[in-house]
C-alpha atoms as a PDB file:
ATOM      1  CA  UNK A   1     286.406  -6.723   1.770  1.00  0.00           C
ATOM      2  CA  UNK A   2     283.876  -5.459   4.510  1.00  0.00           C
ATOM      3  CA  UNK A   3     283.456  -1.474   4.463  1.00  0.00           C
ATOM      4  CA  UNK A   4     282.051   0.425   7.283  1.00  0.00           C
ATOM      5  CA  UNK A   5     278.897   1.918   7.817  1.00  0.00           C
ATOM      6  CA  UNK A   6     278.222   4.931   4.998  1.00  0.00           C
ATOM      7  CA  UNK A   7     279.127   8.141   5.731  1.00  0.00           C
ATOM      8  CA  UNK A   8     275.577  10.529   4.815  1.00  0.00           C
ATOM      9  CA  UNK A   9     276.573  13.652   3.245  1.00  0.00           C
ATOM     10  CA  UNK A  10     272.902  15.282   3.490  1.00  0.00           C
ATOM     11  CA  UNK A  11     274.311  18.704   1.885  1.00  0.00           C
ATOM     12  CA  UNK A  12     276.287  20.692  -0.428  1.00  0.00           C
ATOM     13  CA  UNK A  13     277.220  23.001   2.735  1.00  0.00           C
ATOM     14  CA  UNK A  14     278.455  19.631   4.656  1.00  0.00           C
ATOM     15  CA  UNK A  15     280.412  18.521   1.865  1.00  0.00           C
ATOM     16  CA  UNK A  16     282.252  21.995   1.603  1.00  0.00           C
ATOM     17  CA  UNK A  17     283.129  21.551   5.076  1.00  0.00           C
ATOM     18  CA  UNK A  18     284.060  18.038   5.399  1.00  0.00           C
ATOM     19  CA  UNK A  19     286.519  18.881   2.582  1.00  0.00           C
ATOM     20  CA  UNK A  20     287.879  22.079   4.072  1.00  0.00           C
ATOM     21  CA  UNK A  21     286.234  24.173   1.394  1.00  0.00           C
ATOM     22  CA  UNK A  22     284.973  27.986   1.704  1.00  0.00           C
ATOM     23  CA  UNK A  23     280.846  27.987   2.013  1.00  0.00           C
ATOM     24  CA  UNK A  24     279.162  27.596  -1.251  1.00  0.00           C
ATOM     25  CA  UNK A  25     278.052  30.148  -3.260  1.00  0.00           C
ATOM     26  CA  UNK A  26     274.836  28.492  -3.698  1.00  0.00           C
ATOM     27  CA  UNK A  27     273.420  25.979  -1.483  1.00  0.00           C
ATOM     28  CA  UNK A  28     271.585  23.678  -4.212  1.00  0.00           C
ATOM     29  CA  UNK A  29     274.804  23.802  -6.841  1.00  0.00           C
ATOM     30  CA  UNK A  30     278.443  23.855  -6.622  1.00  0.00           C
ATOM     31  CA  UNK A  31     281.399  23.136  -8.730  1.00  0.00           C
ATOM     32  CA  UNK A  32     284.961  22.635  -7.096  1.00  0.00           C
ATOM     33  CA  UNK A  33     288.195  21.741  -8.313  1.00  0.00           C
ATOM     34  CA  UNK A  34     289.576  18.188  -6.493  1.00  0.00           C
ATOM     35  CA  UNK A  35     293.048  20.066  -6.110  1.00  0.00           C
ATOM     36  CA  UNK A  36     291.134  22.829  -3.911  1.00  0.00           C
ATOM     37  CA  UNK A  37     290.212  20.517  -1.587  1.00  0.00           C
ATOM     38  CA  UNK A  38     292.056  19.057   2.019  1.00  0.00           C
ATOM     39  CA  UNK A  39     293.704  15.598   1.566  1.00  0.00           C
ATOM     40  CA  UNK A  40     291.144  12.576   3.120  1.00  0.00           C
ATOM     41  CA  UNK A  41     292.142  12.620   6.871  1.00  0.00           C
ATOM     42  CA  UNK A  42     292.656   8.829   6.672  1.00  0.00           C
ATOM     43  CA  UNK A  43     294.185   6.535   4.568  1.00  0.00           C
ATOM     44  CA  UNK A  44     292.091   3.222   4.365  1.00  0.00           C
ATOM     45  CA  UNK A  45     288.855   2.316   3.012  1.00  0.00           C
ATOM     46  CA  UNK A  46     285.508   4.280   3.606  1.00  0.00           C
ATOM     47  CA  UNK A  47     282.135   4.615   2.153  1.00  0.00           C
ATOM     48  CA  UNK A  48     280.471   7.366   1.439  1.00  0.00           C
ATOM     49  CA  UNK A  49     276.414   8.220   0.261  1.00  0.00           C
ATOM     50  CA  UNK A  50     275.334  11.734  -0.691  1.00  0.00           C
ATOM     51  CA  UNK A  51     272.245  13.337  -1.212  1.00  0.00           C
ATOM     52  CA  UNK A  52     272.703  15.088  -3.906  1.00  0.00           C
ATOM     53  CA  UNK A  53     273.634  14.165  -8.031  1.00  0.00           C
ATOM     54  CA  UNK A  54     277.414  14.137  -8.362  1.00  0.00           C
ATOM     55  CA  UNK A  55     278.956  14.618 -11.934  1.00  0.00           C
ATOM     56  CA  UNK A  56     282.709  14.640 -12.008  1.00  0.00           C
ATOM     57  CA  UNK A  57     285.979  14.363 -14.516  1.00  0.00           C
ATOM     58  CA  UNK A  58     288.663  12.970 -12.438  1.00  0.00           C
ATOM     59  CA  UNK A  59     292.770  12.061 -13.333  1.00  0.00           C
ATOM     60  CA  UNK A  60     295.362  10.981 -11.924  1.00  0.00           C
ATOM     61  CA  UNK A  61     293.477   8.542  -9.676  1.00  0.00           C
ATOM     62  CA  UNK A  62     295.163   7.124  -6.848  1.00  0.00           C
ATOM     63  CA  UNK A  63     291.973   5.711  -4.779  1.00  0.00           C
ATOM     64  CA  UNK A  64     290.014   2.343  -5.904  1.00  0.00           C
ATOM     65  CA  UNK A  65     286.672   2.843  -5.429  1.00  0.00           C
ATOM     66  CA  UNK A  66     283.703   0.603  -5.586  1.00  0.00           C
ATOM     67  CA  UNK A  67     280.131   1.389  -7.038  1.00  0.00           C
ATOM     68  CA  UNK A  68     277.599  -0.451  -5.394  1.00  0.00           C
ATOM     69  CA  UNK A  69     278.188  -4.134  -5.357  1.00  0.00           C
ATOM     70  CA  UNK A  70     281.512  -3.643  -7.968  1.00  0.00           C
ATOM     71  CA  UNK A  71     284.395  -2.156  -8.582  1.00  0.00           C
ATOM     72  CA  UNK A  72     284.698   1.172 -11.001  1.00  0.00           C
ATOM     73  CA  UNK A  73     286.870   1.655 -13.448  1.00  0.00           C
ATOM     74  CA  UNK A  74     289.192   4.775 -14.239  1.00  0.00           C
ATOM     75  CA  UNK A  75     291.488   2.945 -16.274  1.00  0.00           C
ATOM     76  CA  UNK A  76     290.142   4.330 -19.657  1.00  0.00           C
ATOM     77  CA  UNK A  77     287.620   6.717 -18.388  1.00  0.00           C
ATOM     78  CA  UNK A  78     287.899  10.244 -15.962  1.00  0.00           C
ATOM     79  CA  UNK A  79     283.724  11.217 -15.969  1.00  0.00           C
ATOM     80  CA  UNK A  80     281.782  10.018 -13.558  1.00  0.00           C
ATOM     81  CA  UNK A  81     278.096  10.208 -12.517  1.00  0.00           C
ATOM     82  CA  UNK A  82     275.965   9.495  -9.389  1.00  0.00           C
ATOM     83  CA  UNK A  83     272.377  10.078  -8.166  1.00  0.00           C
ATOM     84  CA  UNK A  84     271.230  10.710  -4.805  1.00  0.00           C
ATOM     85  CA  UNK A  85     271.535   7.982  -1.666  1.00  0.00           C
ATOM     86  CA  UNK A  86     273.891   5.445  -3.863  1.00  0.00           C
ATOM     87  CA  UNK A  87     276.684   4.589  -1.768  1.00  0.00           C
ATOM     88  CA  UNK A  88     280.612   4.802  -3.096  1.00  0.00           C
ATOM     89  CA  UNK A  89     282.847   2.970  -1.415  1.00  0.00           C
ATOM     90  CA  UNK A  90     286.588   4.100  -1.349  1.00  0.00           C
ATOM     91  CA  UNK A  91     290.242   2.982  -0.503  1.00  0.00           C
ATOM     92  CA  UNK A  92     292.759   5.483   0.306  1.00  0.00           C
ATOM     93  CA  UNK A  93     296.531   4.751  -0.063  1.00  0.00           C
ATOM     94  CA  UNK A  94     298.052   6.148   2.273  1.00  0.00           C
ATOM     95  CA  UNK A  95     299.749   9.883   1.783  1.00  0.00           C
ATOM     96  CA  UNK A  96     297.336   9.455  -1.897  1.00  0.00           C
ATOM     97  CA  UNK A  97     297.081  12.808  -3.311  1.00  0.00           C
ATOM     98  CA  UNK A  98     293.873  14.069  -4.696  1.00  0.00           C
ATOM     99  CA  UNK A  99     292.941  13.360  -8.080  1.00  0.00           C
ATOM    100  CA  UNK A 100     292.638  16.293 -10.786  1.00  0.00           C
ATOM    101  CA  UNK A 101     290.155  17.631 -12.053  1.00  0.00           C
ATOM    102  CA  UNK A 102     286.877  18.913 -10.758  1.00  0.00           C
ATOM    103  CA  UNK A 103     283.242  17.967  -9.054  1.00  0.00           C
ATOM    104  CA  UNK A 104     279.831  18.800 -10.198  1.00  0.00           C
ATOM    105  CA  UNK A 105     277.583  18.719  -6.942  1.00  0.00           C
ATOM    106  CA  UNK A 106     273.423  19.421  -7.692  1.00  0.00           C
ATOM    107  CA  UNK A 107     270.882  18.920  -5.102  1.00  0.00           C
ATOM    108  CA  UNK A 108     267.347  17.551  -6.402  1.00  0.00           C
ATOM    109  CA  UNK A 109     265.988  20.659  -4.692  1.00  0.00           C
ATOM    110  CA  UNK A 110     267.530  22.617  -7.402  1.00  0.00           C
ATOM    111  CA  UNK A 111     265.570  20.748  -9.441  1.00  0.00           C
ATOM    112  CA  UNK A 112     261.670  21.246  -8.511  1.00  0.00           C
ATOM    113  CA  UNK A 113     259.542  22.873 -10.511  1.00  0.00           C
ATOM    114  CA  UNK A 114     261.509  22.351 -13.580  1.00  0.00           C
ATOM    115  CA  UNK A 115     261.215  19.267 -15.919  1.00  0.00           C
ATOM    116  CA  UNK A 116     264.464  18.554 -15.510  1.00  0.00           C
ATOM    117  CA  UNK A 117     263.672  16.560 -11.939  1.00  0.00           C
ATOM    118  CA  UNK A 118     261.625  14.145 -13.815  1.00  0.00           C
ATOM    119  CA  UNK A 119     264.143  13.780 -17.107  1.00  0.00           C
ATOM    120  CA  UNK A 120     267.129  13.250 -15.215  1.00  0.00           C
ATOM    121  CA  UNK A 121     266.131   9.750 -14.234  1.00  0.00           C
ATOM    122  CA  UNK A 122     266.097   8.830 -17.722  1.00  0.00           C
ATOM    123  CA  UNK A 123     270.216   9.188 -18.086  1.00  0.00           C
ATOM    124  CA  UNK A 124     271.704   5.760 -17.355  1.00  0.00           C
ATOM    125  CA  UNK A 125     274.572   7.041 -16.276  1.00  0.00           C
ATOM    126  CA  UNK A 126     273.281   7.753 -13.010  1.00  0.00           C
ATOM    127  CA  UNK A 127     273.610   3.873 -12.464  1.00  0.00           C
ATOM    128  CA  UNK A 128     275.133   1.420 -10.464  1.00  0.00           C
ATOM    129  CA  UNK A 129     274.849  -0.438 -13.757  1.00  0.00           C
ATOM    130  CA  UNK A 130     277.809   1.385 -15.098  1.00  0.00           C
ATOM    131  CA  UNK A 131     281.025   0.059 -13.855  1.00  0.00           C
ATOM    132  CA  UNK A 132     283.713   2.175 -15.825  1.00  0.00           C
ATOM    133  CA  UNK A 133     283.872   5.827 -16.340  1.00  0.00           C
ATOM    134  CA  UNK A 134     283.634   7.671 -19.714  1.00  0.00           C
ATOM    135  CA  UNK A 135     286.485   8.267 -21.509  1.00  0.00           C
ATOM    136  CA  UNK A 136     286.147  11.518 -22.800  1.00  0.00           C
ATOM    137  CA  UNK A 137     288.466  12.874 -26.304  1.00  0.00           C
ATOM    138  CA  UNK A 138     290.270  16.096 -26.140  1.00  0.00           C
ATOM    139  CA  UNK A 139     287.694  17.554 -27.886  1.00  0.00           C
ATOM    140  CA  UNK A 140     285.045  15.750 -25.865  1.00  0.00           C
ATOM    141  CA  UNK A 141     285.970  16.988 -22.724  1.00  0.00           C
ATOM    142  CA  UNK A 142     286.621  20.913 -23.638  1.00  0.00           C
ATOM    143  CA  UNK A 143     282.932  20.763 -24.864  1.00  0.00           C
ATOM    144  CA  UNK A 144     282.123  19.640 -20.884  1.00  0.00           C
ATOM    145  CA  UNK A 145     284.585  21.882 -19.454  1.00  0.00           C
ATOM    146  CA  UNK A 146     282.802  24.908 -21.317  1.00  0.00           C
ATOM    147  CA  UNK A 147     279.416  24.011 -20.246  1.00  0.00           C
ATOM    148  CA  UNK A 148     280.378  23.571 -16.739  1.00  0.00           C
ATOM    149  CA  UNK A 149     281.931  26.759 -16.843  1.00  0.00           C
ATOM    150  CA  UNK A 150     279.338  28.645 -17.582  1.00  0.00           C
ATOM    151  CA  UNK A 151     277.417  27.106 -15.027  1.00  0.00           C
ATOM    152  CA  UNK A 152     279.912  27.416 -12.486  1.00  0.00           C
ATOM    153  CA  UNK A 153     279.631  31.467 -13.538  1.00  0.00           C
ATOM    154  CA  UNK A 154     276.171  31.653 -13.565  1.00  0.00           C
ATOM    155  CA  UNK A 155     275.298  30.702 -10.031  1.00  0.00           C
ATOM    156  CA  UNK A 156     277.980  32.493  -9.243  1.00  0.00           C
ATOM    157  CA  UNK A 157     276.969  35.877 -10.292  1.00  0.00           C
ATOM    158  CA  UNK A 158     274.242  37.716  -8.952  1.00  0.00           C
ATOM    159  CA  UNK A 159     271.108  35.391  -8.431  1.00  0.00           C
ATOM    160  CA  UNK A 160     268.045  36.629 -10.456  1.00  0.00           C
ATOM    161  CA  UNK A 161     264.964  35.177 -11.741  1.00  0.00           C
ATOM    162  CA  UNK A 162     266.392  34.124 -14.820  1.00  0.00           C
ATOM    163  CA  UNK A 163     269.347  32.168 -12.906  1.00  0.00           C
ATOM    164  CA  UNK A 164     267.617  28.755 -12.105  1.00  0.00           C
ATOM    165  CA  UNK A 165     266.376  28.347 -16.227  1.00  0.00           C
ATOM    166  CA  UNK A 166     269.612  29.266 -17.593  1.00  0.00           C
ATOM    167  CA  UNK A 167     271.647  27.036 -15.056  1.00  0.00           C
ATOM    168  CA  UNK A 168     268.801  24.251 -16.043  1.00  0.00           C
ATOM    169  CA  UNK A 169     269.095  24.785 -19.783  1.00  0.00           C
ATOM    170  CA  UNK A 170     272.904  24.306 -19.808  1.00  0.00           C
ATOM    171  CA  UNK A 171     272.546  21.352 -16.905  1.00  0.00           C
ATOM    172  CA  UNK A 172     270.252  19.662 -19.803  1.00  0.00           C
ATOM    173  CA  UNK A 173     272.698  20.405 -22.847  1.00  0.00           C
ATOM    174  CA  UNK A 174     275.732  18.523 -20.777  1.00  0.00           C
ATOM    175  CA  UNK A 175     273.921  15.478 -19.890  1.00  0.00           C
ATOM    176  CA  UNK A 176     272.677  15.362 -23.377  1.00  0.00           C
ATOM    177  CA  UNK A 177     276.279  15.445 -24.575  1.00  0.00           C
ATOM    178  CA  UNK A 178     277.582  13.316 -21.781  1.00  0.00           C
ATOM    179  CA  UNK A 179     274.320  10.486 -23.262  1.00  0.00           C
ATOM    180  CA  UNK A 180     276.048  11.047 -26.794  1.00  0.00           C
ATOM    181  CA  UNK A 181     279.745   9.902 -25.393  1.00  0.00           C
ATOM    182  CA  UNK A 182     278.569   7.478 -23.258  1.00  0.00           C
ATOM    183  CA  UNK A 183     276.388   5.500 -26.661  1.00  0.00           C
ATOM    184  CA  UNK A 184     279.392   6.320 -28.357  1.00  0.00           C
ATOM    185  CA  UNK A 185     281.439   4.104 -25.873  1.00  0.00           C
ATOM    186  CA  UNK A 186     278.672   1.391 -25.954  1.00  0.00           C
ATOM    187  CA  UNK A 187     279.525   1.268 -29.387  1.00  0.00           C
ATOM    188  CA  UNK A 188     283.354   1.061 -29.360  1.00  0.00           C
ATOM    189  CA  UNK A 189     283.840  -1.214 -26.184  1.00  0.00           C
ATOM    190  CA  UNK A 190     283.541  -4.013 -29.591  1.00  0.00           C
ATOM    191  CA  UNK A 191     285.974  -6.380 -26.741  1.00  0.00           C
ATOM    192  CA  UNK A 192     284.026  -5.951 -24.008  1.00  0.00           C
ATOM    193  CA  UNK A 193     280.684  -6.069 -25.231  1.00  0.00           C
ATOM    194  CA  UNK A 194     281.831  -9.284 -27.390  1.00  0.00           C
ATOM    195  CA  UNK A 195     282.433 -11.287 -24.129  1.00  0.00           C
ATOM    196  CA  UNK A 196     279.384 -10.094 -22.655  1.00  0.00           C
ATOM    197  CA  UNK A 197     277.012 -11.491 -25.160  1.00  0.00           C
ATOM    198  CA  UNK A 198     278.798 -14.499 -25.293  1.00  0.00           C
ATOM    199  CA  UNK A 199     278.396 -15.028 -21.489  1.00  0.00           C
ATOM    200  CA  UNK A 200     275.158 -13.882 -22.218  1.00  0.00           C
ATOM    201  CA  UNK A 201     274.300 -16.729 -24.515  1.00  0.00           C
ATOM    202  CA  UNK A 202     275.904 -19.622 -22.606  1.00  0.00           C
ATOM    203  CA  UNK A 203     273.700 -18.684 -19.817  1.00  0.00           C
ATOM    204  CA  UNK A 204     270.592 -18.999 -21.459  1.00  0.00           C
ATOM    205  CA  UNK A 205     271.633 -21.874 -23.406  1.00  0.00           C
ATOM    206  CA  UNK A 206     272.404 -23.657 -20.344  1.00  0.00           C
ATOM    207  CA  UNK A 207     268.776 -22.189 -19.395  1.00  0.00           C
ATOM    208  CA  UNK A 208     267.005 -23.067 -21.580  1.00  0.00           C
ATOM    209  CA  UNK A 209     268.934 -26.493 -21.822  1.00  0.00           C
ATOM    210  CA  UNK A 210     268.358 -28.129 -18.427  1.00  0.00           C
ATOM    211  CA  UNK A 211     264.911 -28.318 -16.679  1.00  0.00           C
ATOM    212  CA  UNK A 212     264.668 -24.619 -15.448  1.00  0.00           C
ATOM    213  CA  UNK A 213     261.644 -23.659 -18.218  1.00  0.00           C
ATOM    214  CA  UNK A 214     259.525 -26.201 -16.381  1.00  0.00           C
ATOM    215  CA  UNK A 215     260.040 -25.570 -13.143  1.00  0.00           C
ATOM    216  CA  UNK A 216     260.762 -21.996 -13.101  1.00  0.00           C
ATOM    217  CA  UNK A 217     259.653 -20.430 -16.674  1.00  0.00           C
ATOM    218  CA  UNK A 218     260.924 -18.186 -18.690  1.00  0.00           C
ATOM    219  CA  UNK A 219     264.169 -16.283 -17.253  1.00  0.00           C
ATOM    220  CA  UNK A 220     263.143 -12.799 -15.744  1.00  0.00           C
ATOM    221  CA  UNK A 221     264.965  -9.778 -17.162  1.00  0.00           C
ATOM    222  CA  UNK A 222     265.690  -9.006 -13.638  1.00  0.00           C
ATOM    223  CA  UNK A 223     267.486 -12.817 -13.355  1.00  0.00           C
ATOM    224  CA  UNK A 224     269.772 -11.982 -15.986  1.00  0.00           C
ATOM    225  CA  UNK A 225     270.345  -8.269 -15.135  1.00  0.00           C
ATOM    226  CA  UNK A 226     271.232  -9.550 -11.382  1.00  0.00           C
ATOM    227  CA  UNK A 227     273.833 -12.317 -13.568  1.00  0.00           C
ATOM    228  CA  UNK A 228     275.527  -9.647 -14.832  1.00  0.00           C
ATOM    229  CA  UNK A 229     275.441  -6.727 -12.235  1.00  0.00           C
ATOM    230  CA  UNK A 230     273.622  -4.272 -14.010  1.00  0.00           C
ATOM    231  CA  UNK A 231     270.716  -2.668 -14.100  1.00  0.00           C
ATOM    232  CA  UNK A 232     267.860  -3.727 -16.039  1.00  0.00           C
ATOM    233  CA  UNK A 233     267.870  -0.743 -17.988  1.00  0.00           C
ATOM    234  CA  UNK A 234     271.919  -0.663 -18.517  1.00  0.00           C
ATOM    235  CA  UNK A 235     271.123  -4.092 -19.930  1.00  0.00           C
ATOM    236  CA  UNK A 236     268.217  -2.922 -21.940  1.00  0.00           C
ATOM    237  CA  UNK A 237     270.257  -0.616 -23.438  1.00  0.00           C
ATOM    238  CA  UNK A 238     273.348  -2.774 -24.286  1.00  0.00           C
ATOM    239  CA  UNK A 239     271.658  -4.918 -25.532  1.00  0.00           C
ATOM    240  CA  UNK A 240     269.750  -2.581 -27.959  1.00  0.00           C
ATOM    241  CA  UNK A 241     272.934  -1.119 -29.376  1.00  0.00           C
ATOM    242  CA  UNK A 242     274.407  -4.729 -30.019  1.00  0.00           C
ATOM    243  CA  UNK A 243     271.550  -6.659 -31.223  1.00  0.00           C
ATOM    244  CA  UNK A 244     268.847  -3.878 -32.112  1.00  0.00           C
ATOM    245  CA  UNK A 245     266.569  -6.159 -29.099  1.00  0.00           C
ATOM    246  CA  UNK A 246     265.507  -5.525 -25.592  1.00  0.00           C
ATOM    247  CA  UNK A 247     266.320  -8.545 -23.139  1.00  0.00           C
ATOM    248  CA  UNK A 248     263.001  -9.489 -22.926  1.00  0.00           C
ATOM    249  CA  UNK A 249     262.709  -9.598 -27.108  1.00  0.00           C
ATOM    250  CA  UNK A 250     266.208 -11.249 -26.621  1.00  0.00           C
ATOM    251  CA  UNK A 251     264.778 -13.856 -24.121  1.00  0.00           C
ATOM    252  CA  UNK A 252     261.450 -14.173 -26.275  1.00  0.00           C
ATOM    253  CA  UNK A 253     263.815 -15.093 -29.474  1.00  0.00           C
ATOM    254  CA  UNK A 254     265.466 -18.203 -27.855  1.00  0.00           C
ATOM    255  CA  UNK A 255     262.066 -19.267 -26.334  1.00  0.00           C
ATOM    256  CA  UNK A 256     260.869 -19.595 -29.978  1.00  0.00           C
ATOM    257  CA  UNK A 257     264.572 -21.249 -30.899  1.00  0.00           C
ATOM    258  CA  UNK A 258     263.255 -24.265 -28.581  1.00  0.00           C
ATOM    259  CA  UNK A 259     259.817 -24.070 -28.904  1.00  0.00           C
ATOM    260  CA  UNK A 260     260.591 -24.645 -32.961  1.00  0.00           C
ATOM    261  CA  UNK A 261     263.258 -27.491 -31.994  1.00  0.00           C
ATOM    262  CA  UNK A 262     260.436 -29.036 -30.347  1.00  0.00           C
ATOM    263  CA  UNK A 263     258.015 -28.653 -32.912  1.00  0.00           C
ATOM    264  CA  UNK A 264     260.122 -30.402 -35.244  1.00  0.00           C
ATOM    265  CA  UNK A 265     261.740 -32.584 -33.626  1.00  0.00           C
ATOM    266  CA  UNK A 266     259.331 -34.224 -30.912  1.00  0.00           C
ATOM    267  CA  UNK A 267     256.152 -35.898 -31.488  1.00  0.00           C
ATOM    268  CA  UNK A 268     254.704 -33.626 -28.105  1.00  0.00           C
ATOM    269  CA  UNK A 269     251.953 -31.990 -28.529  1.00  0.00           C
ATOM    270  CA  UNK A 270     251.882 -28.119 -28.109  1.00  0.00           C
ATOM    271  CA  UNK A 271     250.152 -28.489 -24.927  1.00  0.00           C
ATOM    272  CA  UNK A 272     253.293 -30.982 -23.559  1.00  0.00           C
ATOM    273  CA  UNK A 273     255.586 -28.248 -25.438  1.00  0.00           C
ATOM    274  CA  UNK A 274     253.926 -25.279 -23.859  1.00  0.00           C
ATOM    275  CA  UNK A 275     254.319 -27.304 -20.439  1.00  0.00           C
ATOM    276  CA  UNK A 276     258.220 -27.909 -20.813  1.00  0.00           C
ATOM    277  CA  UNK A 277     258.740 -24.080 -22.086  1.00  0.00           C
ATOM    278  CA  UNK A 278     257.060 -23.109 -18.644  1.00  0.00           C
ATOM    279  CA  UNK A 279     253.669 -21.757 -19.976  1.00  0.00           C
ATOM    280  CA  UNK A 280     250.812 -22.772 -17.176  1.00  0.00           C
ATOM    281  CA  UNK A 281     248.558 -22.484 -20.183  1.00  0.00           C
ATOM    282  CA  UNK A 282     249.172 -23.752 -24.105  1.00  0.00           C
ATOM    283  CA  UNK A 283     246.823 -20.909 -25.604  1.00  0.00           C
ATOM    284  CA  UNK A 284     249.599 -18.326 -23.957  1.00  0.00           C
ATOM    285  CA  UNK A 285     252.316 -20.204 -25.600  1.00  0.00           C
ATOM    286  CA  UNK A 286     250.714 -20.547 -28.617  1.00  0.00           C
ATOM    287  CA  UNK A 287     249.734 -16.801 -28.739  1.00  0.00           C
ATOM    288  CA  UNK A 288     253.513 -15.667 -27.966  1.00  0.00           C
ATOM    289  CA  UNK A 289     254.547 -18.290 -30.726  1.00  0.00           C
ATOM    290  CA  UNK A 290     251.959 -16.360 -33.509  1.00  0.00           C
ATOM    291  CA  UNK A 291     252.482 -13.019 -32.235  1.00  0.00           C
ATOM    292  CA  UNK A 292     256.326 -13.592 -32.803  1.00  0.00           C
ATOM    293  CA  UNK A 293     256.274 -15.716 -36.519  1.00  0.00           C
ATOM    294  CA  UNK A 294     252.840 -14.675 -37.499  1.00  0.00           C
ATOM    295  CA  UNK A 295     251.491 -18.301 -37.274  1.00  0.00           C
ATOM    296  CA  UNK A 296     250.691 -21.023 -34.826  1.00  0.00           C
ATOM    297  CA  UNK A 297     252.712 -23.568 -33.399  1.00  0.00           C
ATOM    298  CA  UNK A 298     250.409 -25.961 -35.106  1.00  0.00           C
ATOM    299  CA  UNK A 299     250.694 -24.170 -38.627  1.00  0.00           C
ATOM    300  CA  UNK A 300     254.395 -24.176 -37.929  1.00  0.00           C
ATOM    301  CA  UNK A 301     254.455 -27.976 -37.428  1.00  0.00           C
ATOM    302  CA  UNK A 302     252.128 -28.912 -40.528  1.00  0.00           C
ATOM    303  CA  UNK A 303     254.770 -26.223 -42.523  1.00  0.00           C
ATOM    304  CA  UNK A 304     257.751 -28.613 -41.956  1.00  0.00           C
ATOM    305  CA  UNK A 305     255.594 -32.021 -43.510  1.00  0.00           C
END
């Protein structure tokens, strides 16, 4: 399905507008309810890219929206995160009522001079990587709700010195807590993340299997991130919950799966392995083989006799 052209939202300000809202109480920060704002003029899809980080708990949805290059996922989940210039792409239904809940709206501006525009990139969540929201508990979610809140009070009060710091401070403590639910979901998605590392291991098997270590070496991290579409760092971090590994330790473990098949079972010699495994060079291969089973492929050979 083809979308059109991305609508920029470059501001808070223009956002308030564009949704019939009163002006912001503070230009950098905002928090409105989805039920405050006008219905979507028209039904149909659209795509939309803001300049600002978006954090938001939505029910009720009755809008399919796409993330990047894949659909999202409400079914199980109502909080959702984005960073600045990603682009969501969205399908009215016609007459579709707004969803519940409310919208967490920061501009990076808010952000200098704190270290809080540096640490933010570190939350995955801010990914097209992630394809389903976070399901929050009961519990869960009044912890957000009270956080937001008070920040929602905050800038909403009298501006002082001390505003930007405390507004930071309890920014910090809900994407800390929103980091704890959403490893806590990595953790009990045991169906989904099941069929992803068995997908993951037929493709490198098949890798690893046919003639693609020769002629193209060892798959990239990015290769098998693109597979799958998710970031390199969603994957990094799936993969370290599941398997206690990063891809490329993951990838590195099923090099030295073949490299010891061929070891034992060929009569090559570790310069003919080294050249099948994709290595230009047999002293790399043979210091990746040592540096991962604290001896050489040639120790390793002599081991088996």
């Amino acid at each position: 399905m083809m979308y059109d052209a991305p609508i920029r939202i470059k501001t808070i300000s223009q956002f308030h507008t564009l949704r019939g809202l009163p002006k912001p109480k503070h230009p950098l920060i905002s928090v409105i309810n989805f039920e405050d704002m006008a219905p979507a003029l028209e039904s149909g899809k659209q795509s939309l890219m803001f300049d600002f980080y978006m954090i938001s708990v939505k029910r009720d949805m009755n809008h399919k929206y796409r993330y990047g290059q894949q659909d999202y996922d409400f079914d199980e989940g109502v909080m959702f995160c984005m960073a600045p210039h990603q682009i969501l792409s969205v399908i009215r239904e016609e007459n579709g009522k707004n969803p519940s809940g409310w919208m967490m709206m920061i501009h990076p501006d808010f952000l200098w001079s704190t270290p809080l525009a540096s640490t933010i990139k570190k939350y995955e969540f801010f990914d097209y990587s992630v394809n389903e929201a976070l399901f929050l508990s009961e519990d869960e979610e009044i912890k957000i709700q009270q956080i937001t809140d008070n920040i929602k009070q905050e800038y909403q009060t009298n501006i002082d010195k001390f505003s930007q710091n405390i507004i930071i401070s309890q920014l910090e403590t809900l994407l800390n807590y929103a980091e704890r639910f959403y490893q806590r979901q990595f953790i009990t998605r045991h169906k989904t993340h099941h069929q992803f590392l068995e997908r993951l291991e037929i493709l490198l098997k098949d890798y690893f299997e046919g003639n693609n270590l020769k002629e193209q070496g060892l798959p990239s991290v990015q290769l098998l991130s693109d597979k799958f579409n998710m970031s390199q760092y969603y994957m990094r971090s799936l993969l370290k919950t599941l398997t206690g590994q990063t891809t490329q330790q993951h990838i590195h473990e099923k090099l030295i799966e073949k490299a010891k098949e061929k070891l034992s079972a060929t009569e090559l010699s570790i310069s003919e392995i080294a050249y099948e495994l994709g290595f230009e060079h047999s002293q790399s291969f043979s210091k990746l083989f040592k540096a991962k089973t604290d001896i050489s492929p040639l120790e390793f050979r002599k081991s088996l006799n």
